[in-house]
Protein backbone atom coordinates (compact mmCIF):
# COMPACT_ATOMS: atom_id res chain seq x y z
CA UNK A 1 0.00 0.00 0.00
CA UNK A 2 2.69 2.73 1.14
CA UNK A 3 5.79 1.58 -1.01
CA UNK A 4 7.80 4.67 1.86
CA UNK A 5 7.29 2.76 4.89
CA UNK A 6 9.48 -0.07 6.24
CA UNK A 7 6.95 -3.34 6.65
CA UNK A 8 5.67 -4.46 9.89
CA UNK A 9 8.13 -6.05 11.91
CA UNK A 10 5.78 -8.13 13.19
CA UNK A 11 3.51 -9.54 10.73
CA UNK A 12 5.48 -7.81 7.09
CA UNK A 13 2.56 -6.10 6.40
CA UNK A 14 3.03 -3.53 3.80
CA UNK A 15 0.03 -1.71 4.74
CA UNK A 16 1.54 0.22 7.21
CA UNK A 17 0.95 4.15 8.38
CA UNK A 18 2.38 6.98 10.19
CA UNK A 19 1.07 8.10 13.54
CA UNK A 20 2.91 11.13 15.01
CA UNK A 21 6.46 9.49 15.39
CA UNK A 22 5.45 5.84 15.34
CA UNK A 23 4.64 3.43 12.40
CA UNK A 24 1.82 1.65 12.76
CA UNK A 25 0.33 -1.37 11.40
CA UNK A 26 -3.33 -1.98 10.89
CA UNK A 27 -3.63 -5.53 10.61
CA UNK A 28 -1.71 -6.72 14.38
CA UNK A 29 -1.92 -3.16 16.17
CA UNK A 30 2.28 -3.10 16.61
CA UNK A 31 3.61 0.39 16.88
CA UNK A 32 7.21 0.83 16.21
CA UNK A 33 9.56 4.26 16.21
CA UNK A 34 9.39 5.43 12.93
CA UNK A 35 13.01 6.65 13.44
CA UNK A 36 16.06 4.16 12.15
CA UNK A 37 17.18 1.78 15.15
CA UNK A 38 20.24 0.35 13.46
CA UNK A 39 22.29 3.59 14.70
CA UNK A 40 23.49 1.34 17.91
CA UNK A 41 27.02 3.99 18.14
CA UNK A 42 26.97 6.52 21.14
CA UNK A 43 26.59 9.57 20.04
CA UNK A 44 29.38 12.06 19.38
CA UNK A 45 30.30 14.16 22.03
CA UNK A 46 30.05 17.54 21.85
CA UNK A 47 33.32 19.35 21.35
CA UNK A 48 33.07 22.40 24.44
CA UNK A 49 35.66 25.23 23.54
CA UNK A 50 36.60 28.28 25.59
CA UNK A 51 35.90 31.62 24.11
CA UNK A 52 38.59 31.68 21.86
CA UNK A 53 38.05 28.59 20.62
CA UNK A 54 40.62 26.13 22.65
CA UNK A 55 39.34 22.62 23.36
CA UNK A 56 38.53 22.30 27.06
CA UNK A 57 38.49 18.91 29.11
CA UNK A 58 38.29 17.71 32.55
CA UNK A 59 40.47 19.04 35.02
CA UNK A 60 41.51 22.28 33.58
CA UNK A 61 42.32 25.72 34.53
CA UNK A 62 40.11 28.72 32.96
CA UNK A 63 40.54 32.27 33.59
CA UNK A 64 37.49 34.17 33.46
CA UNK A 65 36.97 36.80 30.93
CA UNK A 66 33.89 38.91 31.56
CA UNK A 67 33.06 40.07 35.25
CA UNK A 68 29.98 37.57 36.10
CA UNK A 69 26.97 38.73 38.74
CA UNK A 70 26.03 35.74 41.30
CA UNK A 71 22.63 34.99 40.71
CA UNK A 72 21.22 35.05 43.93
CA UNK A 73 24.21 36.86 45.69
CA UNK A 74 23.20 40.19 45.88
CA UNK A 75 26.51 42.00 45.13
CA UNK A 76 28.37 39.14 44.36
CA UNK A 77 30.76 39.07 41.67
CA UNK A 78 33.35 36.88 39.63
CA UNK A 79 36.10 39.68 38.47
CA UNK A 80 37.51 39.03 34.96
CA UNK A 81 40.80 37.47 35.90
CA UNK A 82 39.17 35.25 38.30
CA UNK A 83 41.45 31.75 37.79
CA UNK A 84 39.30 28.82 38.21
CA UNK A 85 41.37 25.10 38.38
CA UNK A 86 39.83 21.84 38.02
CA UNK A 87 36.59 22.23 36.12
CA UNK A 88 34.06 19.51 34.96
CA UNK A 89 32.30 19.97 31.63
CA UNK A 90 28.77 19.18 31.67
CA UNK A 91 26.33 18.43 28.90
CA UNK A 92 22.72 19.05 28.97
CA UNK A 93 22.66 21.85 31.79
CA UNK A 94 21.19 24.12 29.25
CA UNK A 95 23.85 26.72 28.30
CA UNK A 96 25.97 26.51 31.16
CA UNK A 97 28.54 23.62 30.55
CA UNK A 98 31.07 24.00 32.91
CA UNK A 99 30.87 23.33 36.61
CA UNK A 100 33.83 24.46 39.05
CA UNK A 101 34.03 25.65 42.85
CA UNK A 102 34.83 29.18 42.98
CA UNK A 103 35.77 30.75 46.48
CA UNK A 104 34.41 27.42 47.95
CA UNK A 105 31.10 27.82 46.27
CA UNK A 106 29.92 25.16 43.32
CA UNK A 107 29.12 27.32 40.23
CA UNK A 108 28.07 26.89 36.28
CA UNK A 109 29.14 28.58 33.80
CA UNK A 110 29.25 29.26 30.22
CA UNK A 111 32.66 28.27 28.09
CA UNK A 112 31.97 31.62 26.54
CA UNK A 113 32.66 33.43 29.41
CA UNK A 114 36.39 31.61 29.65
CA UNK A 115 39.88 31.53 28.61
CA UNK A 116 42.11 28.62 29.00
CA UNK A 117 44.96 28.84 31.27
């Protein structure tokens, strides 16, 4: 019937159809993802660089480049200049994809507001 969608994995009926992001088939009721399961790698993981465009890893010292206001510290502030050692790059906290302690306090921040050491 639809000569674009894969057959049912169940029962190879050709008669199958599209419902929001699963495939469907009629005849057995099995719903599949629509979307290609034979990419079994890991992703690749994102590349984080520093503001000028160095690689950054694990462990590293950063200098920071742009004075930063505390959120939630009233007058709190980072001064450009501020050296930061040991930071952890983290994926998937929105923006903010570095974590380090500064002045004994765990903070985010962005790699755009860096400079590698």
């Amino acid at each position: 019937m639809n000569e674009t969608l894969p057959p049912c994995p169940e029962c190879s009926s050709d008669m199958t159809y599209e419902m929001g992001s699963l495939l469907v088939c009629p005849l057995c009721a099995h719903e599949w993802a629509s979307v290609a399961e034979a990419t079994d790698e890991s992703p690749a993981e994102a590349v984080i660089t520093d503001a000028f465009g160095s690689v950054l890893a694990d462990g590293d010292t950063v200098t920071i480049i742009k004075g930063l206001k505390v959120k939630g510290g009233g007058s709190n502030v980072i001064k450009v200049g501020t050296r930061v050692r040991d930071i952890r790059l983290r994926n998937g906290v929105g923006d903010h994809d570095i974590e380090a302690r500064i002045e004994g306090v765990t903070t985010q921040l962005k790699s755009s507001v860096v400079k590698k050491a």
